[in-house]
N, C-alpha and C. Protein backbone atom coordinates (compact mmCIF):
# COMPACT_ATOMS: atom_id res chain seq x y z
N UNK A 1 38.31 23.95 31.47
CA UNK A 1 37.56 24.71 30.47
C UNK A 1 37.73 26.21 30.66
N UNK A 2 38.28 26.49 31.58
CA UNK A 2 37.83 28.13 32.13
C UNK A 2 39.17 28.63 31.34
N UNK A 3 40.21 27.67 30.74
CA UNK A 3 41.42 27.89 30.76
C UNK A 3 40.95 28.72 28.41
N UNK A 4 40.16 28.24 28.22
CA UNK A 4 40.00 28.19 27.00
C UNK A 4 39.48 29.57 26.41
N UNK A 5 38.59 30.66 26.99
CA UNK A 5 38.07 31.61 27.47
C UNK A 5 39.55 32.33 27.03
N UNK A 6 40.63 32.37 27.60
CA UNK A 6 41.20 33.13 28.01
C UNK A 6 42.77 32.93 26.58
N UNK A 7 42.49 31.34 26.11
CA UNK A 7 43.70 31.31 25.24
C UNK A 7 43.19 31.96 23.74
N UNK A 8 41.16 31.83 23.62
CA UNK A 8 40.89 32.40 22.68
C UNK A 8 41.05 34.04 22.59
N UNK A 9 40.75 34.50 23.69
CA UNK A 9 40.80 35.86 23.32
C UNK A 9 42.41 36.37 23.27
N UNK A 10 43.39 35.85 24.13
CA UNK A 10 44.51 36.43 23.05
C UNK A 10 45.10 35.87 22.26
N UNK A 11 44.47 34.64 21.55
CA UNK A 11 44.68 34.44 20.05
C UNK A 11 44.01 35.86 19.14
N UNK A 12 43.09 36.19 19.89
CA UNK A 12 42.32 37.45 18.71
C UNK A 12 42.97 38.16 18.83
N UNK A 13 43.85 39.24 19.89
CA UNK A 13 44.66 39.76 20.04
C UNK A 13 45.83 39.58 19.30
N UNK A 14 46.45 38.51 19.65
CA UNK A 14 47.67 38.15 18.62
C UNK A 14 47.20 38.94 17.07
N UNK A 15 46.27 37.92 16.31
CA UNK A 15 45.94 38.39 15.10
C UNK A 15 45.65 40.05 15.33
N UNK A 16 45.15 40.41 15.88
CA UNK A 16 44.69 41.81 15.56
C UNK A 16 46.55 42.84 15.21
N UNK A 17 46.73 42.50 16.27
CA UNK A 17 48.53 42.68 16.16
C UNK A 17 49.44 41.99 15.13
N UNK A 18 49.46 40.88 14.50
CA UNK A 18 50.06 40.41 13.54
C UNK A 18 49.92 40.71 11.94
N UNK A 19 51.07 40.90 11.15
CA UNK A 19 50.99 41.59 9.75
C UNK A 19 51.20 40.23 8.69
N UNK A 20 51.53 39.37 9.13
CA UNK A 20 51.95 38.08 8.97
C UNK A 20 50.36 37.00 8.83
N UNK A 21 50.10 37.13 7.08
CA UNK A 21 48.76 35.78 7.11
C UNK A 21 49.09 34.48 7.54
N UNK A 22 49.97 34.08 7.37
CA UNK A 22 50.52 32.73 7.37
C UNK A 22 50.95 32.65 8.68
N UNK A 23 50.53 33.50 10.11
CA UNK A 23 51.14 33.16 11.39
C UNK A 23 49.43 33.38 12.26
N UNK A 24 48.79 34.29 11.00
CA UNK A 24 47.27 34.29 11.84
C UNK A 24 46.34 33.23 11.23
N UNK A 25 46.84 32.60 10.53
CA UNK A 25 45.84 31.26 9.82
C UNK A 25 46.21 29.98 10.76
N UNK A 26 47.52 30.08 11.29
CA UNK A 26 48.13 29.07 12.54
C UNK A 26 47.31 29.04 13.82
N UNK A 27 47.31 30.85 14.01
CA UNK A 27 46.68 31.02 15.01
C UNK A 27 44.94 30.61 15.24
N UNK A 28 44.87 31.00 14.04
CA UNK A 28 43.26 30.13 13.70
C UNK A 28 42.67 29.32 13.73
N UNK A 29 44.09 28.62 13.37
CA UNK A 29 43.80 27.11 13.90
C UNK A 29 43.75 26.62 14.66
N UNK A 30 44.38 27.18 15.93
CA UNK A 30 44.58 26.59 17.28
C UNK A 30 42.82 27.36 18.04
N UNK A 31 42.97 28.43 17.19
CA UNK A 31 41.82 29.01 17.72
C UNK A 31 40.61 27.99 17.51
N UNK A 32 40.20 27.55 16.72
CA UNK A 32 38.94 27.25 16.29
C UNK A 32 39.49 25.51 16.84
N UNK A 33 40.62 25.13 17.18
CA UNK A 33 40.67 23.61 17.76
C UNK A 33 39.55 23.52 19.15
N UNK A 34 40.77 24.52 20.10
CA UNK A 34 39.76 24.82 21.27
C UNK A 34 38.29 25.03 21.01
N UNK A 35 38.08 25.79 20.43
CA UNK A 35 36.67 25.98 20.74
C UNK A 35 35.81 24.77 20.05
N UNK A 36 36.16 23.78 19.36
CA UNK A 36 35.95 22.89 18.73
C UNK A 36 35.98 21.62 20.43
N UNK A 37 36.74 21.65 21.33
CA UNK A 37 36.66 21.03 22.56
C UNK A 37 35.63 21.45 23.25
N UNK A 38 35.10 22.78 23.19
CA UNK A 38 33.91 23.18 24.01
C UNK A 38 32.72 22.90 24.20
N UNK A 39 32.22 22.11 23.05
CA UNK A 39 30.89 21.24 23.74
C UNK A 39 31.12 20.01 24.29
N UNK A 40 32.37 19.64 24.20
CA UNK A 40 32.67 17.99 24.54
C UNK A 40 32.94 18.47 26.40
N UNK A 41 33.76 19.51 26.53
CA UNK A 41 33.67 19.72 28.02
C UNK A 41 32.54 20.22 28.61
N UNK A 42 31.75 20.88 28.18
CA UNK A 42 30.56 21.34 28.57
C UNK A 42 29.64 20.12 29.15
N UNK A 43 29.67 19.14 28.18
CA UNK A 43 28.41 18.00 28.31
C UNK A 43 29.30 17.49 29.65
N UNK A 44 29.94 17.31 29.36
CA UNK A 44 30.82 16.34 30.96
C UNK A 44 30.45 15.04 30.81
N UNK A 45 29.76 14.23 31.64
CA UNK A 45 28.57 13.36 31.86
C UNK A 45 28.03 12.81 30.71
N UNK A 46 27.02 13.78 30.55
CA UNK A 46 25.80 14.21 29.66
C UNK A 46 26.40 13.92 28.00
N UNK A 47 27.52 13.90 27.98
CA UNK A 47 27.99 13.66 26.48
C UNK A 47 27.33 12.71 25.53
N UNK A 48 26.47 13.53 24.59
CA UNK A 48 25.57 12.59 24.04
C UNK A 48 26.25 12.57 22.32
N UNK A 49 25.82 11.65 21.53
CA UNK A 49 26.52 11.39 19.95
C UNK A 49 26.20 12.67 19.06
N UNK A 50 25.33 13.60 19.41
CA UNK A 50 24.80 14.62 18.70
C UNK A 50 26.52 15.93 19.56
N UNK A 51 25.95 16.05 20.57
CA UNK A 51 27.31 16.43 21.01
C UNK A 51 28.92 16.46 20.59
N UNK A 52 28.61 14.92 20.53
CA UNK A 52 30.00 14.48 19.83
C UNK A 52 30.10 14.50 18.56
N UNK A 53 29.67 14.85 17.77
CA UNK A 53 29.75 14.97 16.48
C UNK A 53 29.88 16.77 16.30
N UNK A 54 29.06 17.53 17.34
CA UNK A 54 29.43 18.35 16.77
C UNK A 54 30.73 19.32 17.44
N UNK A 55 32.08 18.33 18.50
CA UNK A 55 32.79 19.15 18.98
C UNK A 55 33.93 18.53 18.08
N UNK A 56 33.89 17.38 17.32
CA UNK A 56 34.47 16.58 16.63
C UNK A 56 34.87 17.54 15.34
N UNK A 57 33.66 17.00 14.80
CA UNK A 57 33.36 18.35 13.50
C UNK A 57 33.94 19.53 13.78
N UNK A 58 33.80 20.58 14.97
CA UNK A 58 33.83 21.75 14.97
C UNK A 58 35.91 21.70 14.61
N UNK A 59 36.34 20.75 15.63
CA UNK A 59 37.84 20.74 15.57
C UNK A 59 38.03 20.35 14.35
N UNK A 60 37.55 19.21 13.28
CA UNK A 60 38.24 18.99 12.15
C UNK A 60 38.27 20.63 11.02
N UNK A 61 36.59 20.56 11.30
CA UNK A 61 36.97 22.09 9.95
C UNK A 61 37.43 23.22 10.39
N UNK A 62 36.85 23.91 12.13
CA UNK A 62 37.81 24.54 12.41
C UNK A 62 39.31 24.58 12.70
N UNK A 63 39.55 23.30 13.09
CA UNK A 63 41.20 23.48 13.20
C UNK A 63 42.41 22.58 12.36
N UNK A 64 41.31 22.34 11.40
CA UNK A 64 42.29 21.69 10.25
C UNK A 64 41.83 21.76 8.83
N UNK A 65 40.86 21.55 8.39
CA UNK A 65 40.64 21.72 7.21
C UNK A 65 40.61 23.11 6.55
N UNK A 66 39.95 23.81 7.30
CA UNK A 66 39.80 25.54 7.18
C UNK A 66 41.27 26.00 6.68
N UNK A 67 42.13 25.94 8.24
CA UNK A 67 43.29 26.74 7.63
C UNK A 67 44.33 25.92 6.42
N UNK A 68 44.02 24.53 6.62
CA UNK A 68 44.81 23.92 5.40
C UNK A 68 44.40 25.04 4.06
N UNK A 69 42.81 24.95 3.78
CA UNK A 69 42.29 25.33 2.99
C UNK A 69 43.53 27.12 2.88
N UNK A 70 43.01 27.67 3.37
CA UNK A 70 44.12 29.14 3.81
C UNK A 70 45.25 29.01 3.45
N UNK A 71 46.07 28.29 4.10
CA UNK A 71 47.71 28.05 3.77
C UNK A 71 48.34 27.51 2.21
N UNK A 72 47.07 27.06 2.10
CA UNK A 72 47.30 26.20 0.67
C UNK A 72 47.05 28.14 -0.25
N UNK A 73 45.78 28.50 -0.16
CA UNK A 73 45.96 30.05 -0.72
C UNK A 73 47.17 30.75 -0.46
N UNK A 74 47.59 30.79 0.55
CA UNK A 74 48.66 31.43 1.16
C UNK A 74 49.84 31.52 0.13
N UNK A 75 49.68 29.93 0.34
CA UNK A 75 51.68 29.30 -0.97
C UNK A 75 50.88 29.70 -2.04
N UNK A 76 50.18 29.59 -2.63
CA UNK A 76 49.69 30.01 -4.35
C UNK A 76 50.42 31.20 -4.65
N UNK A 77 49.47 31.77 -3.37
CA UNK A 77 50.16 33.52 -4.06
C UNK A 77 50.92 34.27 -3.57
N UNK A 78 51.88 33.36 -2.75
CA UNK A 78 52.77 33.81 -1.79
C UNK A 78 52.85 34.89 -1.40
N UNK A 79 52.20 35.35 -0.71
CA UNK A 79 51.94 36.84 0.42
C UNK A 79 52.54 36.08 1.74
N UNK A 80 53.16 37.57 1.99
CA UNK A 80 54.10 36.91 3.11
C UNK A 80 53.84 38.01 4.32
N UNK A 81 53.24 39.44 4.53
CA UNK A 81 52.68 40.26 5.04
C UNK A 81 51.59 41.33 4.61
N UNK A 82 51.14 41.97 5.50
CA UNK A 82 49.89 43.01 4.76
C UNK A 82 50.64 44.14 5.60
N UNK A 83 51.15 45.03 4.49
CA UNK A 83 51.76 46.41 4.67
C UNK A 83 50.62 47.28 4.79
N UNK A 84 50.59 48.22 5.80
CA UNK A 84 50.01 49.82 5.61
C UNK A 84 48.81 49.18 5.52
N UNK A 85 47.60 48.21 6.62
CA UNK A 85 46.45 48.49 6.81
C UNK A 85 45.99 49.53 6.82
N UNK A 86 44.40 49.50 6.32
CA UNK A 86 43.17 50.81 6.80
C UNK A 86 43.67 50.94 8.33
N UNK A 87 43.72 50.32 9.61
CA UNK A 87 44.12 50.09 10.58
C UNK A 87 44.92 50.01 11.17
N UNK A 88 46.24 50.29 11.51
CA UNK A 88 47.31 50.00 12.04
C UNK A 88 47.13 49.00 13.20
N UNK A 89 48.14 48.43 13.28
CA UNK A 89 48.52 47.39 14.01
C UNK A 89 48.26 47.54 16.08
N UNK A 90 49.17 48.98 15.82
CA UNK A 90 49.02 49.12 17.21
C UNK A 90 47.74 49.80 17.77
N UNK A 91 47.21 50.38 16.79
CA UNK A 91 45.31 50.44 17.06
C UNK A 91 44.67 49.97 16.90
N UNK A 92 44.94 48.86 16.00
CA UNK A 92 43.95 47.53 15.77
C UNK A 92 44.30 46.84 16.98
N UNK A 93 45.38 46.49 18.24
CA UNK A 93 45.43 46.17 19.76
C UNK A 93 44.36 47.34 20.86
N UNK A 94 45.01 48.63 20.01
CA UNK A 94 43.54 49.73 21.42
C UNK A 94 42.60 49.22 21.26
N UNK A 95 41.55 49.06 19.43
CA UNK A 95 40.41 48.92 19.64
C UNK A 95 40.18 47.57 20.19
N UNK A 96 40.89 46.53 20.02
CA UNK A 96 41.31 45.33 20.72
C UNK A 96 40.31 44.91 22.14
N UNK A 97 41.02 46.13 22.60
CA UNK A 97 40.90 45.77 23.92
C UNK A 97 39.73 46.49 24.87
N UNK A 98 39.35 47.79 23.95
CA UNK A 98 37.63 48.43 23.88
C UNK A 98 36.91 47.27 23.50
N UNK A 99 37.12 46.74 22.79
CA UNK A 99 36.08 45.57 21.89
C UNK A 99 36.41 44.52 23.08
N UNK A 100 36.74 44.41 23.64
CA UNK A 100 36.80 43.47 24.66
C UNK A 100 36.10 43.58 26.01
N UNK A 101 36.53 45.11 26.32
CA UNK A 101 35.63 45.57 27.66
C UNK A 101 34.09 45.99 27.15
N UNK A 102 33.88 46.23 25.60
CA UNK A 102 32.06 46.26 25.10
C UNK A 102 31.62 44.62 25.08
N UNK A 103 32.63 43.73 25.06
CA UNK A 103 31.91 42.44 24.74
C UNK A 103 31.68 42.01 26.39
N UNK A 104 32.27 42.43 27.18
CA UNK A 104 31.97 41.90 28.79
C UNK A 104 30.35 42.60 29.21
N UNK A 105 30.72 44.27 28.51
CA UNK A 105 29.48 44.62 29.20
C UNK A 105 28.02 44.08 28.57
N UNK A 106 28.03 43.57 27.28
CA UNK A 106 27.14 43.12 26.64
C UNK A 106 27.09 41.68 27.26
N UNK A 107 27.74 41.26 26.99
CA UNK A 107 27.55 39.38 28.23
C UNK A 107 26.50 40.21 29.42
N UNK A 108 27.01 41.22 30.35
CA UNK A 108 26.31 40.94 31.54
C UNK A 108 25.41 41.59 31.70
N UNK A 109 24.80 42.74 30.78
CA UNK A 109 23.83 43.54 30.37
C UNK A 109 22.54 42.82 29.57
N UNK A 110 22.48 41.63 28.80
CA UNK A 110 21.67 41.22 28.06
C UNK A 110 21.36 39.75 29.07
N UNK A 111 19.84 40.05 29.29
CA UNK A 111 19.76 38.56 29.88
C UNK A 111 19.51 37.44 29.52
N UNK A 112 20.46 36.02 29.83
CA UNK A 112 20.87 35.45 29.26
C UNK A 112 20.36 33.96 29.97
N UNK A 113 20.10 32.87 29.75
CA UNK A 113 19.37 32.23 31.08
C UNK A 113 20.72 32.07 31.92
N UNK A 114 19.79 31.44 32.85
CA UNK A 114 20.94 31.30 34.21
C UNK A 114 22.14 29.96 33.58
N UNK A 115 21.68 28.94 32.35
CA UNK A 115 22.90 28.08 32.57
C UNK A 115 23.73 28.55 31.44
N UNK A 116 23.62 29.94 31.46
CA UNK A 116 24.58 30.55 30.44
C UNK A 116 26.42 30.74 30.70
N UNK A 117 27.37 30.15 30.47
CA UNK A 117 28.73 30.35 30.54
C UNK A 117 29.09 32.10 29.91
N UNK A 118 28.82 32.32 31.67
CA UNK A 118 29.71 34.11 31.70
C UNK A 118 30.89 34.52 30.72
N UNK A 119 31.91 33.78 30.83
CA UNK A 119 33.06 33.80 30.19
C UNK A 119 33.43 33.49 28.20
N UNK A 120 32.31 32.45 28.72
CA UNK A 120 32.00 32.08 27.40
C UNK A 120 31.33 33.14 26.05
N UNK A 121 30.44 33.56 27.09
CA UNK A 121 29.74 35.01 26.40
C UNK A 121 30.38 35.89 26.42
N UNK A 122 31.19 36.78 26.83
CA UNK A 122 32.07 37.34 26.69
C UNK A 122 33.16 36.96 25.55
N UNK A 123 33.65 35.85 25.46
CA UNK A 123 34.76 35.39 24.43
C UNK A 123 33.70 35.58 22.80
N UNK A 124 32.63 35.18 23.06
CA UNK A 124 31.78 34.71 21.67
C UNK A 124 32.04 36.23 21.31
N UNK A 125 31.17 37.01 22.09
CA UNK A 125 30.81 38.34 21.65
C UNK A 125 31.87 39.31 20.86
N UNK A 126 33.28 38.90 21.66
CA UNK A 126 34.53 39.48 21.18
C UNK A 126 35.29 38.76 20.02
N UNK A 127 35.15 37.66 19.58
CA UNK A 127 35.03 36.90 18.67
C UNK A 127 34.23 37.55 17.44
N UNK A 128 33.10 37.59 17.85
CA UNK A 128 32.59 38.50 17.04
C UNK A 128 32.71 39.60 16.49
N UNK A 129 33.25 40.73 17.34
CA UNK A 129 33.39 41.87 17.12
C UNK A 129 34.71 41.98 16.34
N UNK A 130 35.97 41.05 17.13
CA UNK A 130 36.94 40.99 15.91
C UNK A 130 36.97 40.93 15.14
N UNK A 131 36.30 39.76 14.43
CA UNK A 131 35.58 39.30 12.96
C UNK A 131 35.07 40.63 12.10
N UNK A 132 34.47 41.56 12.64
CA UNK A 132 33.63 42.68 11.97
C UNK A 132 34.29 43.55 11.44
N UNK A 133 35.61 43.63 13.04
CA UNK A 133 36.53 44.78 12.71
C UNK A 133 37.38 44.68 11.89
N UNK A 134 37.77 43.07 11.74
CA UNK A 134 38.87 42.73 10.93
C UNK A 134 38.49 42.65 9.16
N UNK A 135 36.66 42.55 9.28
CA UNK A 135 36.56 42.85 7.61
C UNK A 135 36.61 44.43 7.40
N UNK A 136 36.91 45.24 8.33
CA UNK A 136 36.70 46.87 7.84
C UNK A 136 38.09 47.48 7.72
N UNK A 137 38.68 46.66 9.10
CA UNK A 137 40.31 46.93 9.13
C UNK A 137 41.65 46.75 8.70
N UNK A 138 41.43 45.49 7.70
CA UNK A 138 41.95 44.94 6.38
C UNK A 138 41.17 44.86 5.45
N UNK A 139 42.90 45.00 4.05
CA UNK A 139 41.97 45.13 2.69
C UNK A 139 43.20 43.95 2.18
N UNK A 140 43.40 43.25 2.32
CA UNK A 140 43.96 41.56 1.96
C UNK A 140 42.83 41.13 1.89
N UNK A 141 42.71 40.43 0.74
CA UNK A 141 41.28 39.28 0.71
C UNK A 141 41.41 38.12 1.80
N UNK A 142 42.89 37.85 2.17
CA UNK A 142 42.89 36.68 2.38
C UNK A 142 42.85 36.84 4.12
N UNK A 143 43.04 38.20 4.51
CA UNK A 143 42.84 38.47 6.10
C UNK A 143 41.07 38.61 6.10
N UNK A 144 40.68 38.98 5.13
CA UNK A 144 38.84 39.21 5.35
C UNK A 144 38.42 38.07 5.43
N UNK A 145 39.15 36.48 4.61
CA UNK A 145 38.46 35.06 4.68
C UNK A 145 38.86 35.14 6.15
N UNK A 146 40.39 35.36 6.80
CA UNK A 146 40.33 35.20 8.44
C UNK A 146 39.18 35.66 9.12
N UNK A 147 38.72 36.77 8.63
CA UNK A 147 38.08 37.56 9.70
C UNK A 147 36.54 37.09 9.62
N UNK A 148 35.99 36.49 8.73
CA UNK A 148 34.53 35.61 8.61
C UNK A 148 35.10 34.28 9.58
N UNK A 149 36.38 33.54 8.91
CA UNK A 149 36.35 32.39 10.11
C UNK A 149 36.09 32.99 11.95
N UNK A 150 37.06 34.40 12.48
CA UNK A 150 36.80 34.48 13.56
C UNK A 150 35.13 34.72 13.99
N UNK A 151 35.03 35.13 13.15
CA UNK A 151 33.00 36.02 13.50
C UNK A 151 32.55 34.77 13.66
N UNK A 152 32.59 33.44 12.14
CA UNK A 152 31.45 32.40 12.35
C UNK A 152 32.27 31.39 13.84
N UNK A 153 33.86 31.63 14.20
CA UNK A 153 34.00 31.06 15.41
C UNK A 153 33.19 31.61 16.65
N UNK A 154 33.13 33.30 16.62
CA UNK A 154 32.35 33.97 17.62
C UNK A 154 30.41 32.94 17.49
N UNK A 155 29.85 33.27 16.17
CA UNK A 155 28.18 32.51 16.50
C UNK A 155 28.50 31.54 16.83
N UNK A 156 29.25 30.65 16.96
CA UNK A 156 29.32 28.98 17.42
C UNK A 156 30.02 28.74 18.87
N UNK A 157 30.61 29.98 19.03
CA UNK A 157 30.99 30.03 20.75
C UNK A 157 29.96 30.38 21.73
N UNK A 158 29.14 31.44 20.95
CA UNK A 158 27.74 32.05 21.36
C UNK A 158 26.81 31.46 21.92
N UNK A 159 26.71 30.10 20.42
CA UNK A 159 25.50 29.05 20.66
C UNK A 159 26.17 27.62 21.67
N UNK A 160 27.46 27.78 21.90
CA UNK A 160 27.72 26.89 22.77
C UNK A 160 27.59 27.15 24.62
N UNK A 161 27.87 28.39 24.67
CA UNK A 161 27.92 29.20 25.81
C UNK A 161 26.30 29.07 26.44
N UNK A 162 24.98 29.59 24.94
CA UNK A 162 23.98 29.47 26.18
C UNK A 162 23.53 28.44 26.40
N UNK A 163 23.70 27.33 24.88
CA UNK A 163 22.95 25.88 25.15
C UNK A 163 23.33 24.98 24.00
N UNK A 164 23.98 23.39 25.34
CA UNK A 164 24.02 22.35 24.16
C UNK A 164 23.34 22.16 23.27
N UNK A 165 21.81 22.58 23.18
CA UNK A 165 20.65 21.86 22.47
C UNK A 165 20.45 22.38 20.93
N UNK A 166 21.49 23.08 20.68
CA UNK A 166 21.22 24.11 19.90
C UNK A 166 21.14 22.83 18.33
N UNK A 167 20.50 23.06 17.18
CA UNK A 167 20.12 21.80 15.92
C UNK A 167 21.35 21.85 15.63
N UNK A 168 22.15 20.95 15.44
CA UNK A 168 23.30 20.64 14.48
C UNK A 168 23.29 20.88 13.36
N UNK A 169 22.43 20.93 12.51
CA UNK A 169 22.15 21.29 10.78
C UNK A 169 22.55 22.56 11.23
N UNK A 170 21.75 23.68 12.14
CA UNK A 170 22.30 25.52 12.14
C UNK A 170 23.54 25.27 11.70
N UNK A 171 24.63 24.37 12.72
CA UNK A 171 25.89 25.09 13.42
C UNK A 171 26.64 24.66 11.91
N UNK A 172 25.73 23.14 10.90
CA UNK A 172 26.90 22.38 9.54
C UNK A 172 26.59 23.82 8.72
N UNK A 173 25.45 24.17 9.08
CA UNK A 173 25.04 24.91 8.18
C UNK A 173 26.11 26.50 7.08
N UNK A 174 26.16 26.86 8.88
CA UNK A 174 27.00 27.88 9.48
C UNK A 174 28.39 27.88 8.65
N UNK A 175 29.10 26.55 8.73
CA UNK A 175 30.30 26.42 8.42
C UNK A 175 30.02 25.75 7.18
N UNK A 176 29.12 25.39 6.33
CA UNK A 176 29.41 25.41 4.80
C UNK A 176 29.22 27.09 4.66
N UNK A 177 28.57 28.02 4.67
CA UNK A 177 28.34 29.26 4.41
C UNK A 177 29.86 29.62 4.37
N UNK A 178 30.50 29.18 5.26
CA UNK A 178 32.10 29.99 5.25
C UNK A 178 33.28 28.94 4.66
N UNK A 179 32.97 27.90 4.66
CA UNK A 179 33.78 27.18 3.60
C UNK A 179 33.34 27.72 1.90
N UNK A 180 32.29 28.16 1.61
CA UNK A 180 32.18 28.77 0.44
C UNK A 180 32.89 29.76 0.25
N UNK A 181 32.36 30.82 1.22
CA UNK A 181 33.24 32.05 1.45
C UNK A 181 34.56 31.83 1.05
N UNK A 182 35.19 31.09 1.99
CA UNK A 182 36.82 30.89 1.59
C UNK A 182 37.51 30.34 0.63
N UNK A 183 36.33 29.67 -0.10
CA UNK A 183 36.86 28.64 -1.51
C UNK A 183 36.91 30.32 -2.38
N UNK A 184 35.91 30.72 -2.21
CA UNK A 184 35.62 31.82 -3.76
C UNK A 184 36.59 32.79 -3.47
N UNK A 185 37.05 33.19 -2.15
CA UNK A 185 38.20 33.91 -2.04
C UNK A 185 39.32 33.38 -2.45
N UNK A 186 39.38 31.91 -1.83
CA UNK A 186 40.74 31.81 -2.60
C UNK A 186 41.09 31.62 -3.77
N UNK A 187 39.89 31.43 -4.50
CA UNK A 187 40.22 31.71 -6.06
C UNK A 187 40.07 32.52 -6.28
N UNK A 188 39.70 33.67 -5.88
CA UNK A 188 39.33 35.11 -6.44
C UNK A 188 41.22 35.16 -6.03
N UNK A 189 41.81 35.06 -5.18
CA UNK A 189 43.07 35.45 -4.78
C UNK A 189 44.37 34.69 -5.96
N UNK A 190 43.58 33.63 -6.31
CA UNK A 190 44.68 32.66 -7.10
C UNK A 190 44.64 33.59 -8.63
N UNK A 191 43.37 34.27 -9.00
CA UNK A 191 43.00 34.26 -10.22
C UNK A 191 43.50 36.54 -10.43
N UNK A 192 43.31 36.69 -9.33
CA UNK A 192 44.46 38.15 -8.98
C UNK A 192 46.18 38.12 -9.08
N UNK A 193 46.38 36.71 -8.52
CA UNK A 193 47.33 36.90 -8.91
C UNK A 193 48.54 36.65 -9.92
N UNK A 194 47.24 35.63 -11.00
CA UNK A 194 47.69 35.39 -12.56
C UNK A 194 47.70 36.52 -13.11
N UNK A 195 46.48 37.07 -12.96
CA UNK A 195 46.69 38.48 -13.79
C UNK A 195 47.32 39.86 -13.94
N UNK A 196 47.92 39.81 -12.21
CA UNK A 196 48.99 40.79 -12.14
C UNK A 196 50.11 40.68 -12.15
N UNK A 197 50.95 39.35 -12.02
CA UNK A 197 52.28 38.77 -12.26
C UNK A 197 52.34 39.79 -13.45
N UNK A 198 51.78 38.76 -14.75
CA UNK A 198 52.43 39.12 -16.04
C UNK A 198 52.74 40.76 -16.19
N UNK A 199 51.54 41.65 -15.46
CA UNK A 199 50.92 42.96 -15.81
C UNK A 199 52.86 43.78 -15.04
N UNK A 200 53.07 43.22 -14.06
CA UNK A 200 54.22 43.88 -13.27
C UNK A 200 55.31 43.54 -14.11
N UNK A 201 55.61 42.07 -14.81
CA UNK A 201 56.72 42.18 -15.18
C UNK A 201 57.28 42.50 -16.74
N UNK A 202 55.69 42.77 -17.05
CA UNK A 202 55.78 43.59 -18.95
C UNK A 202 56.07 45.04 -18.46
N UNK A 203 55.94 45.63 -16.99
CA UNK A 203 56.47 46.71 -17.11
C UNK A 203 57.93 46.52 -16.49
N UNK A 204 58.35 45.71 -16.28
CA UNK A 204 59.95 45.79 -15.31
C UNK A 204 61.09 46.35 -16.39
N UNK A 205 60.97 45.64 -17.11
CA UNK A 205 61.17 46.63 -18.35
C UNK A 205 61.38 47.92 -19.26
N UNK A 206 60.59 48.17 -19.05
CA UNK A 206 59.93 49.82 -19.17
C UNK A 206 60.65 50.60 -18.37
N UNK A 207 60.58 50.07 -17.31
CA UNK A 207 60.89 51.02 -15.82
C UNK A 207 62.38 50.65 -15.94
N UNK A 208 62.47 50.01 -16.13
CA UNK A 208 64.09 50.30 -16.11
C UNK A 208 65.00 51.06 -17.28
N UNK A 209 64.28 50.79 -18.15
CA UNK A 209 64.70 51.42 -19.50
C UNK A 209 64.76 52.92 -18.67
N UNK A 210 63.75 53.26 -18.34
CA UNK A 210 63.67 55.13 -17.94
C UNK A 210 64.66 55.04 -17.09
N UNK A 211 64.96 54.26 -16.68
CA UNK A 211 66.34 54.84 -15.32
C UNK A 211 67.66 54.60 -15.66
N UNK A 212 67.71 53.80 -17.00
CA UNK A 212 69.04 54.07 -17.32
C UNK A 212 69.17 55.17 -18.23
N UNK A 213 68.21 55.36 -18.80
CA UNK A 213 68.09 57.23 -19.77
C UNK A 213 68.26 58.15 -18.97
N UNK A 214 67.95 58.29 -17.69
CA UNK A 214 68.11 58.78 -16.52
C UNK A 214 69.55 59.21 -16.23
């Protein structure tokens, strides 16, 4: 388990660094698999059907249905990179990695009970913070649906870290809120890009006319 801590946070990394939707919706997926294993290792023993349902669940919508949902947006409107973020790439890795050393000091600064997973809190928190940065630091609709999946992966790493016991309705709850999210984006994205096809290629036209008068 200790191994999981460490593949999520540079999956966030990766994405924070990647210009490529269709290689951070992959990554998403693997992201939200793991952490979808994390209450099933946690219980050990103790693995009870409430448990299991919700590390089960967490892997199907986080690490398969979600990004299907994504990839399927993806091919619609075939975007194949996000040029010239609010953010650049290689400062969206600095703040990266600030947002990483604020999410440690917040794990060990806020008290937390004693059967709280150190590591775990740390990953949630930075999970989180990615998520926040990544709705301010992209303007792709379809990197902002990423960046709600990483945040609602950060509250569900959060609530796994301090306690199994946490109601299962919160956590279904949690993830219909962002399966909405991502449906209305991706039609907001399907329905952008009916309307600007036609709009670009009634001018291709135009524009070329001026450059052969030219």
């Amino acid at each position: 388990m200790s191994a999981i801590p460490v593949i999520v946070i540079l999956s966030c990394l990766f994405i924070l660094g990647s210009s490529r939707p269709r290689v951070a919706v992959r990554v998403v997926a693997v992201q939200g698999f793991f952490l979808g294993l994390l209450p099933l290792l946690r219980a050990g023993k103790d693995l009870s059907a409430g448990i299991l349902i919700l590390g089960l669940s967490g892997m199907a919508v986080k690490g398969l249905l979600l990004p299907l949902l994504m990839s399927a947006v993806l091919h619609r409107t075939g975007i194949q990179r996000e040029s010239d973020p609010p953010v650049g790439y290689g400062a969206s890795l600095v703040i990266g990695v600030l947002l990483l050393g604020l999410a440690a000091w917040l794990a060990v600064s806020i008290g937390f009970p004693p059967q709280t997973s150190l590591p775990l809190t740390v990953t949630a928190f930075f999970l989180i913070m990615v998520g926040l940065f990544l709705l301010i630091g992209r303007h792709l609709a379809i990197m902002q649906s990423l960046a709600y999946l990483v945040l609602e992966n950060g509250v569900y790493a959060l609530g796994v870290s301090i306690s199994l016991e946490l109601p299962l309705a919160v956590e279904l709850g949690i993830m219909l809120d962002v399966f909405v999210a991502v449906f209305l984006m991706g039609n907001l994205l399907f329905h952008l890009d009916r309307e600007f096809q036609p709009a670009e290629a009634a001018q291709s036209p135009e524009q070329s006319g001026h450059e052969e008068e030219a």
